[in-house]
Structure formats: C-alpha cells, structure tokens
N, C-alpha and C. Protein backbone atom coordinates (compact mmCIF):
# COMPACT_ATOMS: atom_id res chain seq x y z
N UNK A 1 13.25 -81.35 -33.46
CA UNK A 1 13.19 -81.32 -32.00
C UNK A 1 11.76 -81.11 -31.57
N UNK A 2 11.44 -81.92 -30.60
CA UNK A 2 9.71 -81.52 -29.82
C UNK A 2 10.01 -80.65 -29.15
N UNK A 3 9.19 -79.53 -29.44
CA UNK A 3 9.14 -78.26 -28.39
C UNK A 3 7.70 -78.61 -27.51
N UNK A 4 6.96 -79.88 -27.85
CA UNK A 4 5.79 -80.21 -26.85
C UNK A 4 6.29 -80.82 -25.69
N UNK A 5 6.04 -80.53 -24.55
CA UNK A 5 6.77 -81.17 -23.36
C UNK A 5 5.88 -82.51 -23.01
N UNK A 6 4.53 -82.90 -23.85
CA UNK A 6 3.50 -83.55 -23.19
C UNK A 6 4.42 -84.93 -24.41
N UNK A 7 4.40 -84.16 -26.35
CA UNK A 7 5.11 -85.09 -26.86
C UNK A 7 6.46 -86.10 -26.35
N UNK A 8 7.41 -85.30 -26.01
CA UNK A 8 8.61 -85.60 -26.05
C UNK A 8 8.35 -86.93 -24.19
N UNK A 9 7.53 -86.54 -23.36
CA UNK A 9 7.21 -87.40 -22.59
C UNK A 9 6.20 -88.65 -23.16
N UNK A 10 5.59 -88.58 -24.33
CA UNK A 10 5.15 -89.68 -24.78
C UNK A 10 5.87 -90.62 -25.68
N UNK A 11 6.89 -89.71 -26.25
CA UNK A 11 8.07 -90.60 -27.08
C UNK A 11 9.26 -91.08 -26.62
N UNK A 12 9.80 -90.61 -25.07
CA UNK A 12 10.45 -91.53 -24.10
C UNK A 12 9.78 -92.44 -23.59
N UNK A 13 8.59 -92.31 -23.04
CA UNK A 13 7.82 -93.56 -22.91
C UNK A 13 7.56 -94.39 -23.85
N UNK A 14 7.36 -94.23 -25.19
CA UNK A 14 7.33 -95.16 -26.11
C UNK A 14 8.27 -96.10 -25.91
N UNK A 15 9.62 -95.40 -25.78
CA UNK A 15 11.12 -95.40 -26.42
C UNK A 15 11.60 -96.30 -25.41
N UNK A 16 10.95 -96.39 -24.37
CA UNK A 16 11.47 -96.95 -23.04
C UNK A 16 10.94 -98.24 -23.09
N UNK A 17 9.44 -98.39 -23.62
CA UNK A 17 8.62 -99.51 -23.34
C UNK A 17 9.14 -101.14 -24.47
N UNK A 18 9.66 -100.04 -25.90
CA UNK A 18 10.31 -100.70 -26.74
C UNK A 18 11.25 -101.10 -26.62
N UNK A 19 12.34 -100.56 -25.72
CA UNK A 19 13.60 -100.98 -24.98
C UNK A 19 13.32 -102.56 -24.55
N UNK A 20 12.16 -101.94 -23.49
CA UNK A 20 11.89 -103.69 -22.47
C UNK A 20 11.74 -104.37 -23.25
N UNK A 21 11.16 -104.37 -24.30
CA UNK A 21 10.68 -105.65 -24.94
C UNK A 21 11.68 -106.04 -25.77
N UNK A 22 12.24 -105.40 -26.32
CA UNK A 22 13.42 -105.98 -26.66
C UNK A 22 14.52 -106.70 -26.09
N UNK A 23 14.63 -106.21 -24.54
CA UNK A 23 15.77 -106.89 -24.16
C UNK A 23 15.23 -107.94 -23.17
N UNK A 24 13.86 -108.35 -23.38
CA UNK A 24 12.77 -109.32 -22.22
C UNK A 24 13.90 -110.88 -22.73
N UNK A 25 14.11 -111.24 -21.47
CA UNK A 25 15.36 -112.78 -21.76
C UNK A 25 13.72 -113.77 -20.86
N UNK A 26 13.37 -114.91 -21.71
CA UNK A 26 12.85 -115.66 -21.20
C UNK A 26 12.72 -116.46 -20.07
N UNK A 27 14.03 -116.78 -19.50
CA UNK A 27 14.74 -117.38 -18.83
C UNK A 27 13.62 -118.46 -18.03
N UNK A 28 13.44 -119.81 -18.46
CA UNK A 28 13.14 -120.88 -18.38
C UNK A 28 11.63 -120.53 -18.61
N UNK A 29 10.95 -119.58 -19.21
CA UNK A 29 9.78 -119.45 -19.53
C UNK A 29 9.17 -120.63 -20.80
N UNK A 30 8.01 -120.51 -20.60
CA UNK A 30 7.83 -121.43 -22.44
C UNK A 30 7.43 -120.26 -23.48
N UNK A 31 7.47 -120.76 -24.42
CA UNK A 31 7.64 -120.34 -26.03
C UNK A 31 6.11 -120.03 -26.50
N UNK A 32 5.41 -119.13 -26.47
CA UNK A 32 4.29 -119.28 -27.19
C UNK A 32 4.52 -118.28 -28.38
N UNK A 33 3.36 -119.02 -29.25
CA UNK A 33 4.07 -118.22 -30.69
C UNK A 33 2.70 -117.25 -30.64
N UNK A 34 1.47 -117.39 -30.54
CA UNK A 34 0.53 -116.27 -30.13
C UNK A 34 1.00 -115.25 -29.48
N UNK A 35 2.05 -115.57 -28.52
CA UNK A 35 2.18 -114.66 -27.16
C UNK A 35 3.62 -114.11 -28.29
N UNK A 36 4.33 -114.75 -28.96
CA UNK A 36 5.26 -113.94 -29.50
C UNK A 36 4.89 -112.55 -30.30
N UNK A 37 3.70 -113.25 -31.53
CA UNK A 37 3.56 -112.44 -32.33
C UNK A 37 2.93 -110.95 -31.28
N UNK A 38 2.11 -111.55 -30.63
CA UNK A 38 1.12 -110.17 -30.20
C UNK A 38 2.53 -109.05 -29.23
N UNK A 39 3.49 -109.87 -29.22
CA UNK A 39 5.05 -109.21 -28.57
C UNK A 39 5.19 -108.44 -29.69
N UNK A 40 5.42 -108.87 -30.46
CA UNK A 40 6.01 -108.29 -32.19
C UNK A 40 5.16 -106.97 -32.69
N UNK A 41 3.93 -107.18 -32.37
CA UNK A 41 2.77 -106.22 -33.07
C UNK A 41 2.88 -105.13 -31.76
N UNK A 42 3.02 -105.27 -30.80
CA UNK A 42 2.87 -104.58 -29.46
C UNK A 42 4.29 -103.71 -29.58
N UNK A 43 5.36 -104.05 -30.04
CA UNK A 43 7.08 -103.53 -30.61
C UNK A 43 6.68 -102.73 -31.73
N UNK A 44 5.98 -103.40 -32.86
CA UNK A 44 5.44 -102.04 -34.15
C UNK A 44 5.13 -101.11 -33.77
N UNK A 45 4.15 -100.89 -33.25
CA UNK A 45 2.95 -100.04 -32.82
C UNK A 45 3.69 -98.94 -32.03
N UNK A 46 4.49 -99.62 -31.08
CA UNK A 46 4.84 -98.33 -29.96
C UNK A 46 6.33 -98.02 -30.56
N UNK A 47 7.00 -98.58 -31.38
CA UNK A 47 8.05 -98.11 -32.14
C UNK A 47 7.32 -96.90 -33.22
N UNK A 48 6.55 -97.56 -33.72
CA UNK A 48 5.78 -96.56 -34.71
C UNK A 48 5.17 -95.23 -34.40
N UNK A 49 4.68 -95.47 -33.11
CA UNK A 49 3.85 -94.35 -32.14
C UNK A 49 5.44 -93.49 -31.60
N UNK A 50 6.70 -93.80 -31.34
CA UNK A 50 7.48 -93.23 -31.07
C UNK A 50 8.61 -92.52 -32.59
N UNK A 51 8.39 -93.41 -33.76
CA UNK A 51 8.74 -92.86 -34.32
C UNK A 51 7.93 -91.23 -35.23
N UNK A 52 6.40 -91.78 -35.25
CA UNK A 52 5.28 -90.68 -35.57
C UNK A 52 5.35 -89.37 -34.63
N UNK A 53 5.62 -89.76 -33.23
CA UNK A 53 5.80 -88.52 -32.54
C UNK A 53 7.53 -87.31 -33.04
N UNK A 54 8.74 -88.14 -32.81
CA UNK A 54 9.68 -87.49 -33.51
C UNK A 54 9.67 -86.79 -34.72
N UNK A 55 8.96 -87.52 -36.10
CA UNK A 55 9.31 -86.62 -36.98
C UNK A 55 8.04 -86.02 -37.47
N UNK A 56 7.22 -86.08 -36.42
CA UNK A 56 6.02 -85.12 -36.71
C UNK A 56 5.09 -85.05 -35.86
N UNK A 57 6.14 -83.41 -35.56
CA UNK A 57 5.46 -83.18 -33.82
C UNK A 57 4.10 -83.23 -34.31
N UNK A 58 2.98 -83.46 -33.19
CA UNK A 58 1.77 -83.02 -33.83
C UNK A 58 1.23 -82.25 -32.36
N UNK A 59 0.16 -82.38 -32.29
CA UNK A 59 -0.28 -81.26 -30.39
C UNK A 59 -0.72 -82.69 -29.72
N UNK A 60 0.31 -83.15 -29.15
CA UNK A 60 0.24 -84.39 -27.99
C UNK A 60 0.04 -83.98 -26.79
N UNK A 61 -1.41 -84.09 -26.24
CA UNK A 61 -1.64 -83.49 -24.71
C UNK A 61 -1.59 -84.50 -23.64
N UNK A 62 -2.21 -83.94 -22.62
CA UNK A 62 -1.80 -84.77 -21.34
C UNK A 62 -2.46 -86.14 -21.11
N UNK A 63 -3.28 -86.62 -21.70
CA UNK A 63 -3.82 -87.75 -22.11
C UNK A 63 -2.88 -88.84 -22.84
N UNK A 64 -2.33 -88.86 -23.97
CA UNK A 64 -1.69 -89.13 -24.54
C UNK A 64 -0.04 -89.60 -23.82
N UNK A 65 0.29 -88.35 -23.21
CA UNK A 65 1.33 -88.64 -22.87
C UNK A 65 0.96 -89.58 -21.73
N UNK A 66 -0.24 -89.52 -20.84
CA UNK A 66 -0.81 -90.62 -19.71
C UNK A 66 -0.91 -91.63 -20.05
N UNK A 67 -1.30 -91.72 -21.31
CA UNK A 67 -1.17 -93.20 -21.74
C UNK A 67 0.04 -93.85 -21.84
N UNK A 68 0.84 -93.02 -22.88
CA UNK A 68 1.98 -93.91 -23.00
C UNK A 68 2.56 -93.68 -21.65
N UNK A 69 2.86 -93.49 -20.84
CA UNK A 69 3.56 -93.76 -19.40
C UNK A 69 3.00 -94.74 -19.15
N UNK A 70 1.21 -94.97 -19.02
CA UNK A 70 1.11 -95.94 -18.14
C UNK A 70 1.59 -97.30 -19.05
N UNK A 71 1.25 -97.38 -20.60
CA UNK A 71 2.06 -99.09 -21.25
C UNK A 71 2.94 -99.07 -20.35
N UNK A 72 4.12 -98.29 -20.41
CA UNK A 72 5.78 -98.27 -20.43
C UNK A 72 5.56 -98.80 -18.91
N UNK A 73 4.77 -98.50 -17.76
CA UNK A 73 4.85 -98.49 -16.70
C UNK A 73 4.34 -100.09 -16.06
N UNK A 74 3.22 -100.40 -17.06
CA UNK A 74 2.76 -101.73 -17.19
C UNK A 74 3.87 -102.46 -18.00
N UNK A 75 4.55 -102.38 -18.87
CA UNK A 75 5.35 -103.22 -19.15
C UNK A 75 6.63 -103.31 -19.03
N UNK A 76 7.44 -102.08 -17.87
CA UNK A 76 8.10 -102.33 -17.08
C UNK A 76 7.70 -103.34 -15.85
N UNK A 77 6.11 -103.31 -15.61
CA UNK A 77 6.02 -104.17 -14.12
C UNK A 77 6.22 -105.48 -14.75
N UNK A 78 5.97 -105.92 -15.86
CA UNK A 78 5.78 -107.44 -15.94
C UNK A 78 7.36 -107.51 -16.79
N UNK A 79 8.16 -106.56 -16.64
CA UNK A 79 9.79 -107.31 -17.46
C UNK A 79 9.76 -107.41 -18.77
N UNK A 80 8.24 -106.78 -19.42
CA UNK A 80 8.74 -107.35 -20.55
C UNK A 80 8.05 -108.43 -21.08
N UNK A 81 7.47 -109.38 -20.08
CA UNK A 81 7.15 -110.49 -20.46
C UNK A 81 5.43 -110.25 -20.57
N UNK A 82 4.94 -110.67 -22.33
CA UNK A 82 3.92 -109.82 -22.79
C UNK A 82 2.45 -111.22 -22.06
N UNK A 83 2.98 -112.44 -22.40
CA UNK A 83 2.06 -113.16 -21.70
C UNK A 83 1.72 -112.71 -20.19
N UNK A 84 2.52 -112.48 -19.32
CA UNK A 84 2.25 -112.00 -17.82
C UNK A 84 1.25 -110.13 -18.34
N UNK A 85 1.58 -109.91 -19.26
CA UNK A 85 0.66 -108.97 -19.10
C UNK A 85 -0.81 -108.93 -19.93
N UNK A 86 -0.96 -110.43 -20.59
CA UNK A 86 -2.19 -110.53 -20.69
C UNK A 86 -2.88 -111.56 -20.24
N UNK A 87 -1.92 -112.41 -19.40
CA UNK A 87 -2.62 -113.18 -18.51
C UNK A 87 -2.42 -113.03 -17.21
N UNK A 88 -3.04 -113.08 -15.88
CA UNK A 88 -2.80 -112.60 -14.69
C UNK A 88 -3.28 -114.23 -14.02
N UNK A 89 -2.37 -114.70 -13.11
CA UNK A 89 -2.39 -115.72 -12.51
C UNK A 89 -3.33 -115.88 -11.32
C-alpha cells in the first residue's frame, strides 16, 4: 500500500492515462504505424511508471505527481488519440 499521498496520486494518474490509450477507438481516423508505435512506447512507460510506483513506494513529491496529472490530463484532452497530441493542426 502507498502511504505517499503525492505517490498514490501519480499512480492513478498513470493508471488513468493507460486506461485512455487503451480504449482510444479510431473511428474513421488513418492508421499510422509511427504514430502507433510511439502509442505503444508511450503505454510501456506510463504502465511501467505506474507499475514502479506500486511495488516500490519510493519518496514521490509534488513534482512528480504534477507531472503525471498533467500526461493523464493532456491525454485525456486529445481521447487518446497520440497523433493529435503530437501534432497540433
């Protein structure tokens, strides 16, 4: 269990951001396979960053946890969809 309140808010945000991307539905979008993989590596990372926080609390401060809110918060605005968040129209 995280007894860090700054952790356990950086590993729902992880937890949340990995959600979106998983359940991102294309729906008449196109297919890029660049834009997939860097989807795929962007799912490791913050799966990994959420699983590293669970089984080993470490001293996660308010920085940290600012960060991961703001991904989760940026990739709640774009759905998910990882091209809209590295390309801006």
């Amino acid at each position: 269990m995280l007894h860090n309140p700054f952790a356990l808010i950086a590993m729902l945000a992880y937890f949340a951001a990995c959600m979106c991307l998983v359940m991102y539905r294309k729906n008449g979008a196109r297919h890029r396979h660049d834009v997939s993989w860097l989807a795929w590596l962007l799912l490791v990372v913050l799966g990994g960053s959420a699983i590293e926080l669970t089984m080993n609390p470490r001293a996660a401060g308010l920085f940290d946890a600012g960060r991961a809110v703001l991904l989760a918060l940026f990739i709640f605005g774009v759905r998910g969809n990882v091209a809209r968040l590295l390309w801006s129209k």
